[in-house]
C-alpha atoms as a PDB file:
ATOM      1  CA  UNK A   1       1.106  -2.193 -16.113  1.00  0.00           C
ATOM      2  CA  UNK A   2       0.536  -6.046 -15.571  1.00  0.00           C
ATOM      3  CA  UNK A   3      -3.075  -7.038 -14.009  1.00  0.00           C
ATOM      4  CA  UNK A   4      -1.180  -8.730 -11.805  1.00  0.00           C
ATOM      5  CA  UNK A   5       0.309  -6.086 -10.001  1.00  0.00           C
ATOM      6  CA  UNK A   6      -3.594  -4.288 -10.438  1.00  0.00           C
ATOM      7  CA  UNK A   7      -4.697  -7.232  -8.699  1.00  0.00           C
ATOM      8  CA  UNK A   8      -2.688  -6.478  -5.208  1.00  0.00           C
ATOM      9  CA  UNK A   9      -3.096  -3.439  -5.143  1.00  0.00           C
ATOM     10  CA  UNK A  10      -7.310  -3.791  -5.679  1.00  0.00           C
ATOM     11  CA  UNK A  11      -6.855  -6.816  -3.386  1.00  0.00           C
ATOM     12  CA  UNK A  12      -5.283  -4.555  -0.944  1.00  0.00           C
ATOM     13  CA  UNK A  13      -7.550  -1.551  -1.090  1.00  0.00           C
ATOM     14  CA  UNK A  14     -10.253  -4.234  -0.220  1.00  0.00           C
ATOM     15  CA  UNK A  15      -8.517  -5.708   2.309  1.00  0.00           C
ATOM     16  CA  UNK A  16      -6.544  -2.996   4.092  1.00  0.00           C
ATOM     17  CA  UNK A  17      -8.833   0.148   3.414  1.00  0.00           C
ATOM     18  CA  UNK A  18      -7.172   1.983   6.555  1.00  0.00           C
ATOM     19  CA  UNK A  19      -4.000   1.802   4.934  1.00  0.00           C
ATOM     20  CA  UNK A  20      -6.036   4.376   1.944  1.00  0.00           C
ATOM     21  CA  UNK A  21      -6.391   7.840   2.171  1.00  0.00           C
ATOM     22  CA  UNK A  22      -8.845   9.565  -0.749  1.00  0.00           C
ATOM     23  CA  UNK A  23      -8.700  13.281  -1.804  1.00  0.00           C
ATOM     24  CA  UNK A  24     -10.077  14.877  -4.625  1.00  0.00           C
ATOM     25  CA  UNK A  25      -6.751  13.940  -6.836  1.00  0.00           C
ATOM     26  CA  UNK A  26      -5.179  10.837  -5.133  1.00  0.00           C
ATOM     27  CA  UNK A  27      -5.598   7.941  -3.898  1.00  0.00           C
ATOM     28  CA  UNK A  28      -2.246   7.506  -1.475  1.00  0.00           C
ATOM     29  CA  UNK A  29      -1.289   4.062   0.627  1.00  0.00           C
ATOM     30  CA  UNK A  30       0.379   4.629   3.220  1.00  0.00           C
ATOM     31  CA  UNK A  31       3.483   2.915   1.595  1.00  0.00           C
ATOM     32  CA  UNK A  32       4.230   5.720  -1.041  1.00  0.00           C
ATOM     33  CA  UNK A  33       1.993   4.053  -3.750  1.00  0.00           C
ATOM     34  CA  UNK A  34       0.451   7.014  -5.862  1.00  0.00           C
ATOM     35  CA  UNK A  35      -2.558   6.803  -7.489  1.00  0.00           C
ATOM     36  CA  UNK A  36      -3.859  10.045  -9.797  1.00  0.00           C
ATOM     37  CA  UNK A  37      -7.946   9.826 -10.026  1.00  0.00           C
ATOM     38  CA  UNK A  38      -8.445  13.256 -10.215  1.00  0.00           C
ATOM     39  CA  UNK A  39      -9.825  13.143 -14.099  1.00  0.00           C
ATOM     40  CA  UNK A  40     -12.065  10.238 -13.338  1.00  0.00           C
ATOM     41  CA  UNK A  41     -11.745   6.933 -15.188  1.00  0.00           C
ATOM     42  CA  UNK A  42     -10.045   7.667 -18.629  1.00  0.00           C
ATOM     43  CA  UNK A  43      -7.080   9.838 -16.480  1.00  0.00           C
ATOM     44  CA  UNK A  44      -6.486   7.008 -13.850  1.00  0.00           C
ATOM     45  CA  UNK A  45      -2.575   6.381 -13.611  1.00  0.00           C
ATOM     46  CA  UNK A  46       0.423   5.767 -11.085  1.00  0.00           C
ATOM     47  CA  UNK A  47       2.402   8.277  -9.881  1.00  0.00           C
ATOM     48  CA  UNK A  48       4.237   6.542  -7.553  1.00  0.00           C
ATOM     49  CA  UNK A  49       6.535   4.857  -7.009  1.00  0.00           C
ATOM     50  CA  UNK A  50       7.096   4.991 -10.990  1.00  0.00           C
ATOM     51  CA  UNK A  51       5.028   6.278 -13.397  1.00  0.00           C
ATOM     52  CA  UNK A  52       2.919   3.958 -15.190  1.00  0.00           C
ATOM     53  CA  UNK A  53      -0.285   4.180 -17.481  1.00  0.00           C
ATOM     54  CA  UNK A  54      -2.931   1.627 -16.996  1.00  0.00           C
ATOM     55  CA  UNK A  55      -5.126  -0.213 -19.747  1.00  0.00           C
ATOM     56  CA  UNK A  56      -9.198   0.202 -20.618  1.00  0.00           C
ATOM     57  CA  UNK A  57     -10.018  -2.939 -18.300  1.00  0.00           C
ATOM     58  CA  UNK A  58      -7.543  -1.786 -15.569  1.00  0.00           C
ATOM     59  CA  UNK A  59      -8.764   1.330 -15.564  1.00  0.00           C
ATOM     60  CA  UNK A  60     -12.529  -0.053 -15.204  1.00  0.00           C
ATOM     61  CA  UNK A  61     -11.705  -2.298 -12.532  1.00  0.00           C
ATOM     62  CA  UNK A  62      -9.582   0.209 -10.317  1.00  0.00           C
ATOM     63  CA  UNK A  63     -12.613   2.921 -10.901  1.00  0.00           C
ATOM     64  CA  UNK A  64     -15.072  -0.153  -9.467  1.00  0.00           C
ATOM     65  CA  UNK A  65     -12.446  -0.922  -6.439  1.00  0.00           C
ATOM     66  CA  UNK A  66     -12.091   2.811  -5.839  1.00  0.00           C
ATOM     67  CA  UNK A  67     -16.414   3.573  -5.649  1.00  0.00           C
ATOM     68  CA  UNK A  68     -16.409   0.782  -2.890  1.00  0.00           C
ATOM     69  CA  UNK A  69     -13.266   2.111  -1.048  1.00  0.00           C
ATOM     70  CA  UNK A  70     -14.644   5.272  -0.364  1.00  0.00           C
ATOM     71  CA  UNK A  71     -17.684   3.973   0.402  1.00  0.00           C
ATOM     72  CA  UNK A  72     -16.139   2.444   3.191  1.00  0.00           C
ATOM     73  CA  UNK A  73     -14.070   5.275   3.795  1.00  0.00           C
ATOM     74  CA  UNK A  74     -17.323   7.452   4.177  1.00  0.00           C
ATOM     75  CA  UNK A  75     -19.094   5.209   7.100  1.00  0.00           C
ATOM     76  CA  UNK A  76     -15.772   4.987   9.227  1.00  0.00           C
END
């Protein structure tokens, strides 16, 4: 996957955190995008809307993005 397209979507999980839900496997917007978290950082990947693996520094900064969107999600 391009950073670039990391970028948006870490921009938008900062931006739009309603638009996020978080279970124990996924992290879902409320577009369709897919996100699999459920074997912490090393198993990070998209599921939707096409598969795609992520690199060592994407992976890093999605896991850092992710730790302050639930954080968020767990005062609202």
């Amino acid at each position: 996957m391009r950073a670039k397209n990391l970028n948006i979507i870490i921009h938008n999980m900062d931006c739009n955190s309603e638009d996020w839900e978080i279970d124990t496997f996924h992290a879902i917007h409320r577009s369709g995008l897919k996100i699999w978290i459920g074997n912490g950082l090393l198993g990070y990947h998209i599921e939707k809307p096409k598969y795609q693996e992520l690199g060592w520094l994407e992976k890093y900064k999605l896991h850092q993005q992710l730790k302050d969107l639930i954080k968020e999600k767990s005062k609202n």
